[in-house]
Protein backbone atom coordinates (compact mmCIF):
# COMPACT_ATOMS: atom_id res chain seq x y z
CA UNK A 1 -20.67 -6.57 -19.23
CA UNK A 2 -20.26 -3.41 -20.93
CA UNK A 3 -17.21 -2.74 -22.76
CA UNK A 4 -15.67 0.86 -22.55
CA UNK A 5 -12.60 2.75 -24.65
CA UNK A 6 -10.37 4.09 -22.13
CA UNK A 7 -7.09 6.43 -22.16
CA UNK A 8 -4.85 8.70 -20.14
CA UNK A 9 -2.74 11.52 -21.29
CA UNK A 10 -0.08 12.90 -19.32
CA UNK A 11 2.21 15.87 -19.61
CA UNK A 12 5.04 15.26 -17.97
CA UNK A 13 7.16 18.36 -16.25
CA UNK A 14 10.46 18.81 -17.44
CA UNK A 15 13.62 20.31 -15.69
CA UNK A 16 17.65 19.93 -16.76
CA UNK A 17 19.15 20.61 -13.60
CA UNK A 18 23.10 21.05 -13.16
CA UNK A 19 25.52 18.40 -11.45
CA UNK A 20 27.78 20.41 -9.86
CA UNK A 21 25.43 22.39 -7.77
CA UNK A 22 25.29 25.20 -10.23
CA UNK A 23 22.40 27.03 -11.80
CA UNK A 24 20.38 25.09 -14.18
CA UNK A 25 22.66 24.97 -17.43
CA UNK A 26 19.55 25.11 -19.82
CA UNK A 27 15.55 26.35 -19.87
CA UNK A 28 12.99 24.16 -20.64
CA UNK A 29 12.60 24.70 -24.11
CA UNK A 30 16.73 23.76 -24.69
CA UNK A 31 16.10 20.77 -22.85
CA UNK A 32 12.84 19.44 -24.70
CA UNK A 33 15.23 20.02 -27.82
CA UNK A 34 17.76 17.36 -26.38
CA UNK A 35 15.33 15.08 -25.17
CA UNK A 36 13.32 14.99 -28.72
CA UNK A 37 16.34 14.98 -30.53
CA UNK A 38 16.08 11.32 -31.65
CA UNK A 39 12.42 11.27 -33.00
CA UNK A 40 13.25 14.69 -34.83
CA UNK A 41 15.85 12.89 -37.05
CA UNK A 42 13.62 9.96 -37.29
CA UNK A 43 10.24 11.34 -38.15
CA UNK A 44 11.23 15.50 -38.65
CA UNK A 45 8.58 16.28 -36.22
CA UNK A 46 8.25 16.74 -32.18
CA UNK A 47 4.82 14.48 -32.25
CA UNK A 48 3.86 11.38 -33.66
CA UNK A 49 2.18 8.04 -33.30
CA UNK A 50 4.46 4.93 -32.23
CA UNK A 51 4.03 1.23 -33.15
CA UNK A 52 2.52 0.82 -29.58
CA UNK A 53 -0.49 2.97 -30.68
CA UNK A 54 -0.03 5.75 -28.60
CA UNK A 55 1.35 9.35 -29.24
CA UNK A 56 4.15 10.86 -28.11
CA UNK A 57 4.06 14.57 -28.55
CA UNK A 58 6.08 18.07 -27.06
CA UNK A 59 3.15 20.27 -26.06
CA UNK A 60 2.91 23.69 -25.67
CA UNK A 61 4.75 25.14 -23.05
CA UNK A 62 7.80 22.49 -23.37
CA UNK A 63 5.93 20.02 -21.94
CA UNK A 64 6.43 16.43 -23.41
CA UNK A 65 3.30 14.37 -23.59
CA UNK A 66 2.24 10.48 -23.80
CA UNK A 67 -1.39 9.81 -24.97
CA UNK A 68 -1.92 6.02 -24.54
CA UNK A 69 -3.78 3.87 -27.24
CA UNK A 70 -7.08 2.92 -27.12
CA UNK A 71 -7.83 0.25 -24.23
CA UNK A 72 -10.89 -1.80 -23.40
CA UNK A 73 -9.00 -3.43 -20.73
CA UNK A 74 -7.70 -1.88 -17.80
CA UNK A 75 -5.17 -4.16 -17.70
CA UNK A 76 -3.69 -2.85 -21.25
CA UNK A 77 -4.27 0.76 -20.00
CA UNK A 78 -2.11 0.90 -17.12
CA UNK A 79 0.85 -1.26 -19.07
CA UNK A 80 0.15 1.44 -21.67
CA UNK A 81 0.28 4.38 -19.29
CA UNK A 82 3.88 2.88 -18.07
CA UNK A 83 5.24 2.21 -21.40
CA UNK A 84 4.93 5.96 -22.03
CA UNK A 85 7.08 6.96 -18.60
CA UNK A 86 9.62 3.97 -20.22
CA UNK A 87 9.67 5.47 -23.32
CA UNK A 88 10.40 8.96 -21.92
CA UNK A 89 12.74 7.75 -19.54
CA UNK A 90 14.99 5.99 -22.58
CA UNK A 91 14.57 9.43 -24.25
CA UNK A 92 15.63 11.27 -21.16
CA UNK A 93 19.07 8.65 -20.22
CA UNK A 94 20.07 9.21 -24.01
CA UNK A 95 20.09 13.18 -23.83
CA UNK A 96 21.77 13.05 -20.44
CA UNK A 97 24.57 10.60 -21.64
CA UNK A 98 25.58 13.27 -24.36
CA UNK A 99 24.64 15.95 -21.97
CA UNK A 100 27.13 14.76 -18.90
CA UNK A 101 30.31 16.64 -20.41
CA UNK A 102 28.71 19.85 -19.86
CA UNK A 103 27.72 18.94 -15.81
CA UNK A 104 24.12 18.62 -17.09
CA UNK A 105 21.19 16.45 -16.55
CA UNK A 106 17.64 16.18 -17.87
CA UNK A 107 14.58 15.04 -15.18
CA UNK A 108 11.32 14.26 -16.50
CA UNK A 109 8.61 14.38 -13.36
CA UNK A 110 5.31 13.08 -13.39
CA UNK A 111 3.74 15.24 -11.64
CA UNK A 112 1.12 18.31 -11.65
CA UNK A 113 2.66 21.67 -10.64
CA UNK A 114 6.01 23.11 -10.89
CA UNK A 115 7.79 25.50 -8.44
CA UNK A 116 6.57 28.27 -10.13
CA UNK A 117 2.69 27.81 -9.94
CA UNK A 118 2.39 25.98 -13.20
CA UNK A 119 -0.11 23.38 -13.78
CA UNK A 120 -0.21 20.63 -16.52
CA UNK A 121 -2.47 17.90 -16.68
CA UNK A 122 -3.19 14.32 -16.64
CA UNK A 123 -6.17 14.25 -18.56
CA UNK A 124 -8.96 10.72 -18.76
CA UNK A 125 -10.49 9.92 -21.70
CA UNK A 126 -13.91 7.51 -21.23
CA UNK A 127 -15.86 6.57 -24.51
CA UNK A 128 -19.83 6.88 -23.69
CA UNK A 129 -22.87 6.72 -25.51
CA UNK A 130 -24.58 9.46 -27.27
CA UNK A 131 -27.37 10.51 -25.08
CA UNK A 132 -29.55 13.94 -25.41
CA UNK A 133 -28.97 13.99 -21.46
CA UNK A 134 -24.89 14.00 -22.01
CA UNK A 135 -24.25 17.58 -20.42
CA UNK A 136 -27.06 16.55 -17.47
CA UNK A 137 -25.35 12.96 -17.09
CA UNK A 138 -21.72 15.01 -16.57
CA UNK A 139 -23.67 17.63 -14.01
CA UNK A 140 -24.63 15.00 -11.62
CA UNK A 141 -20.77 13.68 -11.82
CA UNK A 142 -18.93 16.37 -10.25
CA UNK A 143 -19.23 15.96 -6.83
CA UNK A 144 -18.02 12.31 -7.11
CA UNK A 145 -14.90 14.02 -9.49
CA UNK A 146 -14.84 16.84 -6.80
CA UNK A 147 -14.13 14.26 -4.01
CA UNK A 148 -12.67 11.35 -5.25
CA UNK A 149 -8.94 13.18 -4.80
CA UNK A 150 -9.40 11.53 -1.09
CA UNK A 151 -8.58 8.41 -2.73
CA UNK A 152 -6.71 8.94 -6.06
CA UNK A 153 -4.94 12.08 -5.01
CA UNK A 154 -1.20 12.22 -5.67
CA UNK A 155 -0.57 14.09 -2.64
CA UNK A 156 1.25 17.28 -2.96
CA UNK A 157 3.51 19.98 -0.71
CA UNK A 158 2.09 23.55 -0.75
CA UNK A 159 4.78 26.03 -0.44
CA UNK A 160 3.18 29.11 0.13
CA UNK A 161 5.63 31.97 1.82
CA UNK A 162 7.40 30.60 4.66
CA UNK A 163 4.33 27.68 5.78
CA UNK A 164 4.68 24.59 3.93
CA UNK A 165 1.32 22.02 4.40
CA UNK A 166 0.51 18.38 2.60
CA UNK A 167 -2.61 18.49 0.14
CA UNK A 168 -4.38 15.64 -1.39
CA UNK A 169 -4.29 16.65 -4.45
CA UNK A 170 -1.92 18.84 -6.77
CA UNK A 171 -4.62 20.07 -9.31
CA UNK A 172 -7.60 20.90 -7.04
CA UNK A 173 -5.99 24.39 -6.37
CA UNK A 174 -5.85 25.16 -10.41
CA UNK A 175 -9.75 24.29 -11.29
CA UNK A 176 -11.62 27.15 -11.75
CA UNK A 177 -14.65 25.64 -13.40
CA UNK A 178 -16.99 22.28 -12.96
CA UNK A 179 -17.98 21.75 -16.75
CA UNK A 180 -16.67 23.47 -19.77
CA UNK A 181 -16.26 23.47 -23.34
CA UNK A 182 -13.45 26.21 -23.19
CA UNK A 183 -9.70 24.96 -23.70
CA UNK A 184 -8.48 28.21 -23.28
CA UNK A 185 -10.08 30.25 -21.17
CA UNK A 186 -11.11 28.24 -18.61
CA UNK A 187 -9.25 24.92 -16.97
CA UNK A 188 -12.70 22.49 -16.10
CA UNK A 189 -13.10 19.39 -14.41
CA UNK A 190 -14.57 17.80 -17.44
CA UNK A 191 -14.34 19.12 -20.84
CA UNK A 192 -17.53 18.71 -23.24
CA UNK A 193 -16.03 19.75 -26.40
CA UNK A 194 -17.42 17.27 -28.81
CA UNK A 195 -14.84 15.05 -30.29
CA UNK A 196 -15.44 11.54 -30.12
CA UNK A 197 -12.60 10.02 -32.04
CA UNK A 198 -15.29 7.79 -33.21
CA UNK A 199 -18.31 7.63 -34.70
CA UNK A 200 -19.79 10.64 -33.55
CA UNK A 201 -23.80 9.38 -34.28
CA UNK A 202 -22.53 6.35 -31.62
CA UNK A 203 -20.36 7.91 -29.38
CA UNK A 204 -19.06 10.80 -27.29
CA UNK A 205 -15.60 11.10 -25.22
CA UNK A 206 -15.73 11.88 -21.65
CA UNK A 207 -12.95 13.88 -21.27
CA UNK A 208 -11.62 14.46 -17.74
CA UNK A 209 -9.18 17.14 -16.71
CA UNK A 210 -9.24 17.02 -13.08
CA UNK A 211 -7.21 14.36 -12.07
CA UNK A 212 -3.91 13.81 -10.66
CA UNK A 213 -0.82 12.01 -12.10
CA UNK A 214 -0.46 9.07 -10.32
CA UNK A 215 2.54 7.05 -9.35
CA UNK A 216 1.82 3.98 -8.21
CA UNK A 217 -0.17 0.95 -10.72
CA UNK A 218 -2.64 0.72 -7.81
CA UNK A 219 -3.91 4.69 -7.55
CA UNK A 220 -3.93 4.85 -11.37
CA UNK A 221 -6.23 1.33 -11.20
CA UNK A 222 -8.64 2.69 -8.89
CA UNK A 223 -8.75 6.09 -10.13
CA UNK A 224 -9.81 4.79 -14.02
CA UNK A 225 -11.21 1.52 -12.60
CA UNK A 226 -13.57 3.03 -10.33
CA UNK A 227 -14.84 5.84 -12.95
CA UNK A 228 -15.00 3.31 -15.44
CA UNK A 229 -17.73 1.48 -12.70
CA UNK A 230 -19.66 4.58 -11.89
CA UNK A 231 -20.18 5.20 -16.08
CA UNK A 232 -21.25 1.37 -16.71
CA UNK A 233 -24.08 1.49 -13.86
CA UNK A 234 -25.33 4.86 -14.96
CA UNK A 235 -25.70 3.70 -18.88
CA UNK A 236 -27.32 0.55 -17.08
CA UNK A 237 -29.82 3.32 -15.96
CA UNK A 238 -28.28 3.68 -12.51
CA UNK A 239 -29.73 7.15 -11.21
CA UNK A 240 -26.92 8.94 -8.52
CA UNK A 241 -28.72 10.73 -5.60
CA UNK A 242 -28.76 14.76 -6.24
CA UNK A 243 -25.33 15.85 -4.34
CA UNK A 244 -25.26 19.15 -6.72
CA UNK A 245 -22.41 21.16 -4.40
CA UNK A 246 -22.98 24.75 -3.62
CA UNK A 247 -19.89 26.15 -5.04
CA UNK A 248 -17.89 23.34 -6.94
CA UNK A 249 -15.12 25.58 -7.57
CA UNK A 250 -14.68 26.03 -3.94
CA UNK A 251 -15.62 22.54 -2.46
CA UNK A 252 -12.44 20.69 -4.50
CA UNK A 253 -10.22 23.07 -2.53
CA UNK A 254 -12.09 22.39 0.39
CA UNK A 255 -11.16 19.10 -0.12
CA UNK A 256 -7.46 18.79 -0.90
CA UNK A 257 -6.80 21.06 2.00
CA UNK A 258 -8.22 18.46 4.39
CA UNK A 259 -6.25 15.29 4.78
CA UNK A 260 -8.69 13.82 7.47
CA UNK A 261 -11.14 13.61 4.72
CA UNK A 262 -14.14 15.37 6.42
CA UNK A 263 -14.12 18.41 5.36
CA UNK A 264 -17.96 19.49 5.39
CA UNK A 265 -19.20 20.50 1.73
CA UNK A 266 -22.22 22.72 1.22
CA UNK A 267 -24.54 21.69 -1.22
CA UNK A 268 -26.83 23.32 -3.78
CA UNK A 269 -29.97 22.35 -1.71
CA UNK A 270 -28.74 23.82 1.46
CA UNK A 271 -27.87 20.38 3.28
CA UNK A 272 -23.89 19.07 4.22
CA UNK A 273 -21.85 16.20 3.13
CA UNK A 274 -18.66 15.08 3.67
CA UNK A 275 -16.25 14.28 0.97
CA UNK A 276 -16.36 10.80 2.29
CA UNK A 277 -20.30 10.19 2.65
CA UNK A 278 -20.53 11.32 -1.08
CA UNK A 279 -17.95 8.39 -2.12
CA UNK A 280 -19.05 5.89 0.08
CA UNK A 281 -22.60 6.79 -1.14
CA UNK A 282 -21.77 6.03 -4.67
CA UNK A 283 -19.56 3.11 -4.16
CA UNK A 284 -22.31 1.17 -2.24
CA UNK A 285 -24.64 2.01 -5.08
CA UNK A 286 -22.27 1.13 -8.29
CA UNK A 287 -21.13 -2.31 -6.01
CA UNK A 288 -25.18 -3.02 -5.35
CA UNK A 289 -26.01 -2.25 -9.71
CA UNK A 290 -22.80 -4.78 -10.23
CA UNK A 291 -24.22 -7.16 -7.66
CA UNK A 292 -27.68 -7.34 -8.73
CA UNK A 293 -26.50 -7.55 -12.76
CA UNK A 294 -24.57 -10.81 -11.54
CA UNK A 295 -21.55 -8.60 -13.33
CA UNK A 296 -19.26 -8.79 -10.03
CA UNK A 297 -18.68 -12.70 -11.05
CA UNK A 298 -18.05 -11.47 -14.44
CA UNK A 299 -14.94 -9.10 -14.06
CA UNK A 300 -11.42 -9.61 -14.54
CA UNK A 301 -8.83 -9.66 -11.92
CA UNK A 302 -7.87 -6.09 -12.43
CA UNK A 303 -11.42 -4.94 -12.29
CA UNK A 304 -12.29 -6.98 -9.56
CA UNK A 305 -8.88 -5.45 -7.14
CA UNK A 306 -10.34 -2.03 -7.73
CA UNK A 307 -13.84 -2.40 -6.25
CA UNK A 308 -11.50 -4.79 -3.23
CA UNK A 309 -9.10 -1.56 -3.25
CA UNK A 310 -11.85 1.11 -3.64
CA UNK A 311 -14.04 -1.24 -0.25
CA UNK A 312 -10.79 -1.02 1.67
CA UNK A 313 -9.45 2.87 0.91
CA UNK A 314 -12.66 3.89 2.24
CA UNK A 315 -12.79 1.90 4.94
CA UNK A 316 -9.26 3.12 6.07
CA UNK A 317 -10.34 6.76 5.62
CA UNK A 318 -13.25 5.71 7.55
CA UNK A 319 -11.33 4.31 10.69
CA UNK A 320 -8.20 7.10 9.75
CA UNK A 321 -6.03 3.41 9.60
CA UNK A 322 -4.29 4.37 6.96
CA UNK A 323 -1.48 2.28 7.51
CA UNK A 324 -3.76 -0.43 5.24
CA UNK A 325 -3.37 1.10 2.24
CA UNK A 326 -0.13 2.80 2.64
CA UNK A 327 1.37 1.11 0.04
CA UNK A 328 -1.56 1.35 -2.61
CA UNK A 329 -2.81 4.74 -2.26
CA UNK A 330 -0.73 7.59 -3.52
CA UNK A 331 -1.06 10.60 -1.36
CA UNK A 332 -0.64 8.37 1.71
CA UNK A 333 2.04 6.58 0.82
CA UNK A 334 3.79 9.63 -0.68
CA UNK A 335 2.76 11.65 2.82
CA UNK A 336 4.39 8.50 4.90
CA UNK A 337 7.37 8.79 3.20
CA UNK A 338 8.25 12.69 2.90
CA UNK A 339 6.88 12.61 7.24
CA UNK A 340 9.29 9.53 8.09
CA UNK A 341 11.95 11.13 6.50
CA UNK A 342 11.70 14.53 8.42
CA UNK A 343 11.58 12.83 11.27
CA UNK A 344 14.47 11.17 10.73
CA UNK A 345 16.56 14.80 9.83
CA UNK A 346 14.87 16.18 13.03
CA UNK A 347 13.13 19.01 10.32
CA UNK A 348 10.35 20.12 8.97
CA UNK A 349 8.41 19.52 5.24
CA UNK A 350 9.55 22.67 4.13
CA UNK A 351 13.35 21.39 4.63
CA UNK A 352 14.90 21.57 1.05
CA UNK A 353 15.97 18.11 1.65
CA UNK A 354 12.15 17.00 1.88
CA UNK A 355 11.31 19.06 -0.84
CA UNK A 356 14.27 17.49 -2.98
CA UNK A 357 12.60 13.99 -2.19
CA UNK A 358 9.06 15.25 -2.81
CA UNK A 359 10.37 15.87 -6.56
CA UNK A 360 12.45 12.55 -6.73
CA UNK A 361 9.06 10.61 -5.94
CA UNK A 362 7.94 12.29 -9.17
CA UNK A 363 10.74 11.63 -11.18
CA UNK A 364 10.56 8.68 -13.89
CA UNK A 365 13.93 9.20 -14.92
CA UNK A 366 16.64 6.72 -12.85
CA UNK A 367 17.45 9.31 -10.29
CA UNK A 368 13.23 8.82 -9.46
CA UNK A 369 12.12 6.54 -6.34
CA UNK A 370 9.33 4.44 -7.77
CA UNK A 371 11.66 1.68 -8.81
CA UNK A 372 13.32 1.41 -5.21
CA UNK A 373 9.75 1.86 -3.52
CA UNK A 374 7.96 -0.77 -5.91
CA UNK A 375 10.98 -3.70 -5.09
CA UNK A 376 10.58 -2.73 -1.03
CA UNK A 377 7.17 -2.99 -1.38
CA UNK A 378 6.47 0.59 -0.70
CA UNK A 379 4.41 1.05 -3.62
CA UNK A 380 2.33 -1.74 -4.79
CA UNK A 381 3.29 -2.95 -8.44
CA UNK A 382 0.11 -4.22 -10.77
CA UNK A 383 1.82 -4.66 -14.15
CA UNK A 384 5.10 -6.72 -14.81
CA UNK A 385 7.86 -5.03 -16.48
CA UNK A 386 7.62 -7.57 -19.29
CA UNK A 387 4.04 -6.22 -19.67
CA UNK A 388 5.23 -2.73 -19.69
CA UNK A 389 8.40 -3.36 -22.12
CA UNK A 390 5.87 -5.44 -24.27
CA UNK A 391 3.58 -2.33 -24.18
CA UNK A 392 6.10 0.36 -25.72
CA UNK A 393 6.21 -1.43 -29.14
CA UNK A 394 3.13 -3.49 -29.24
CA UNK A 395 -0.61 -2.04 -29.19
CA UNK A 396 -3.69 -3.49 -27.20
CA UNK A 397 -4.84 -6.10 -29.20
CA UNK A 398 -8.32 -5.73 -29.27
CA UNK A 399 -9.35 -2.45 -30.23
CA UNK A 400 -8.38 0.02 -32.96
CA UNK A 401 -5.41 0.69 -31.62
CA UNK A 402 -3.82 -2.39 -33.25
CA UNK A 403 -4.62 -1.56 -36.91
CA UNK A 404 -3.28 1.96 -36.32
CA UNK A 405 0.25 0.48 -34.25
CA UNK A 406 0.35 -2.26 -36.25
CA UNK A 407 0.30 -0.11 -40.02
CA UNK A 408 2.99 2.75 -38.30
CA UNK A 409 5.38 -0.28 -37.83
CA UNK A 410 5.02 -2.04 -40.97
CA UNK A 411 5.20 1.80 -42.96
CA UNK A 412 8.39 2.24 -40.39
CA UNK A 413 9.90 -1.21 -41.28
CA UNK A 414 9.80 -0.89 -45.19
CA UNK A 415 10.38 3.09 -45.16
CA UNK A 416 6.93 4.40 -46.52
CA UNK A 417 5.57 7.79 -45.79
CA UNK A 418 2.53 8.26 -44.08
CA UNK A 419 0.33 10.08 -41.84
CA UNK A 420 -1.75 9.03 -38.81
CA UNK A 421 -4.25 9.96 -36.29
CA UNK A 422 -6.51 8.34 -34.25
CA UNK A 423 -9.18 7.90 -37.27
CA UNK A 424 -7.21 8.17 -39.80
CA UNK A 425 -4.48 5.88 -41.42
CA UNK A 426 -2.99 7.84 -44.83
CA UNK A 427 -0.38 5.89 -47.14
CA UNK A 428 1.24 8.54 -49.07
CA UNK A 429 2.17 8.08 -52.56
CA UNK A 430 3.50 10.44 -55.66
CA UNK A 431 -0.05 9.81 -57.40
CA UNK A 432 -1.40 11.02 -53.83
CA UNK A 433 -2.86 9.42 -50.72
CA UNK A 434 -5.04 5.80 -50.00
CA UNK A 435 -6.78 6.59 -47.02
CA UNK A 436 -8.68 4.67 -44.09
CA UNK A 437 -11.03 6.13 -42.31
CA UNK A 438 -11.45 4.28 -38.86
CA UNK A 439 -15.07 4.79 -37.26
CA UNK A 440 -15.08 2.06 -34.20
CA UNK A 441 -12.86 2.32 -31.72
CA UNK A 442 -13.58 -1.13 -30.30
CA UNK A 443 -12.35 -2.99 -34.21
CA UNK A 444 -8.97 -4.41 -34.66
CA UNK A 445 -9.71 -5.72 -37.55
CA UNK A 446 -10.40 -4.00 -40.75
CA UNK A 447 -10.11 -4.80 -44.38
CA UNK A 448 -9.12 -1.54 -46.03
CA UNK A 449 -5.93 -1.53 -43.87
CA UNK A 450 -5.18 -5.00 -44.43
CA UNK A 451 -5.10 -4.21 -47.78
CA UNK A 452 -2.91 -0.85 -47.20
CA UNK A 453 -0.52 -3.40 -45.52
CA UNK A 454 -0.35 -5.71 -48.20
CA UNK A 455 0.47 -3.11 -51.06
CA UNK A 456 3.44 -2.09 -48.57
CA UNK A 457 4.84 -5.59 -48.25
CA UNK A 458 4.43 -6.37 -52.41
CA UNK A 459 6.07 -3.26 -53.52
């Protein structure tokens, strides 16, 4: 089986919102101060690495961000993924307990957009192999990234003058590109500026912008899970049939605004496809490459729910029973909810009081849903919370991450300066700095740090 580096960073939006009905006490930029209070007197800096491996950094725009640690298991990913809303969250109840004298309270939301048009990311990160073909191998990926918000969307509430309509996805409306190198200038599906975090003669990084923020374990496993399929038949020489869309730009709207799933999408060659015909067209491939490989026998438990999950979603979109995966696939579930509720009130989506729950099914602070939903079984839950609370202080275990999580808490524990980044391990000294330089992403082992860690402990 092949093995793949996998992360997800999130920005996460942030709002302090008063408790007496008033107007918000604070901006954005006051309330990232409170909420990064604590690591500023610990490490005099709004980003750093944590003994877990992952970074936890304010990003421009007052935007706090998690980037999880290396993971060759999905597994590991999504405990990793959680640990960062955990670690937030903690962050986010400590501000608000010295905030509630002054009727204020801080709400971190994993989510997308904003109420003021504002879009922030939740951005995939897929190690593959150098290949001369890279930028062709990413062309022939869009439309499966263009319509696979029909199954990992997070579902979102379009306020738009007085009308108010459901949307698959919150990002699809902010692309205005397929494939870019740009940061700045442009806001692509996939990014292809060359940075590898590895050895770069071995390796590039996929890096994938368009996605949603998912809340539930189960979206989040499919929406990795199933990329991380598609990538390991194509390096196994699996060739995807030409689905080059017309306008890409245009076809991802096309296909958040359409919650039957059917929308018809022009492509490049003049002929039509469905958002769904293009996913079930490359899920029955991948499945048949994993089935002839004998690699179906071969995967995990996690890996082996997604392709059951990713068989069944489209099979409910096929049959419009969604009811089956209401409690695994985000934008349904999230759509069921926010729908059974209006009901309820007699009222429409675009009742504040549906637009009040559309944010608390965002929110990963306590005053947030998931919790409630995931003990009801209204949201399925994949990873224990021992596995998550074991996740915000230890790394993976089996790929770089643990040399790098493993050296920040040692350096932490015996009060030595140094400097970090995902390549680099620096012990600083007054002579100067002994550095590391960490080429494979996949080695949890290496000598030079052990070595690093044993000068800390003897001194």
């Amino acid at each position: 089986m092949p093995q793949r580096i996998m992360g997800i960073e999130t920005e996460y939006g942030l709002l302090c919102a008063s408790t007496n009905g008033g107007e918000p006490p604070m901006d954005a930029e006051a309330a990232a101060h409170h909420l990064f209070e604590p690591l500023l007197r610990k490490t005099r800096s709004t980003s750093t690495f944590l003994a877990n491996g992952a970074r936890l950094y304010l990003d421009v725009g007052a935007h706090p961000e998690y980037a999880t640690a290396e993971c060759d298991y999905l597994g590991d990913l999504l405990a990793n993924d959680r640990a960062g809303d955990q670690l937030y969250a903690q962050l986010a109840g400590d501000a608000n307990e010295k905030l509630a004298a002054s009727d204020a309270r801080i709400h971190l939301f994993k989510n997308n957009r904003d109420s003021y048009g504002n879009s922030f990311g939740c951005h995939e990160n897929y190690l593959v192999r150098r290949r001369r073909d890279f930028r062709q191998r990413i062309d022939g990926l869009i439309p499966y990234f263009v319509t696979r918000q029909i199954m990992v969307g997070a579902g979102f509430l379009e306020v738009d003058g007085g009308e108010v309509r459901f949307k698959l996805s919150q990002r699809a409306d902010r692309m205005n590109d397929a494939v870019s190198a740009a940061t700045t200038r442009s806001r692509p599906m996939i990014n292809t500026r060359d940075e590898p975090h590895g050895d770069a003669e071995l390796y590039r990084r996929m890096h994938v912008i368009v996605g949603d923020s998912n809340m539930s374990d189960s979206t989040s496993a499919l929406k990795v899970g199933a990329t991380q399929a598609v990538l390991d038949a194509i390096e196994d020489g699996l060739r995807l049939p030409d689905r080059t869309l017309a306008e890409p730009v245009r076809a991802i709207r096309e296909v958040s605004a359409d919650t039957s799933c059917r929308a018809v999408l022009e492509l490049a060659d003049g002929s039509r496809m469905t958002a769904l015909e293009i996913q079930r067209e490359v899920h029955d491939l991948v499945r048949s490459r994993f089935e002839d490989n004998g690699w179906l026998a071969e995967l995990d438990p996690m890996r082996r729910y997604v392709f059951d999950l990713w068989e069944r979603t489209l099979e409910a979109l096929e049959r419009g029973e969604l009811v089956a995966i209401s409690s695994e696939i985000d934008w349904v579930a999230k759509r069921q909810l926010l729908t059974r509720y209006a009901e309820r009130l007699g009222t429409g989506l675009g009742d504040p009081r549906i637009l009040r729950l559309d944010l608390a099914w965002h929110d990963i602070t306590g005053a947030g849903l998931r919790p409630k939903l995931e003990a009801s079984g209204g949201l399925k839950k994949l990873v224990s919370e021992a596995d998550v609370a074991r996740a915000t202080g230890i790394p993976p275990q089996t790929t770089r991450a643990k040399l790098r999580g493993d050296f920040v808490a040692l350096a932490m524990e015996n009060r030595r300066d140094y400097m970090v980044d995902w390549m680099n391990i620096r012990l600083l000294e007054d002579g100067g700095a002994r550095q590391v330089l960490l080429k494979d992403p996949f080695a949890p082992v290496n000598v030079e740090v052990a070595e690093l860690m044993e000068l800390i402990e003897s001194e």
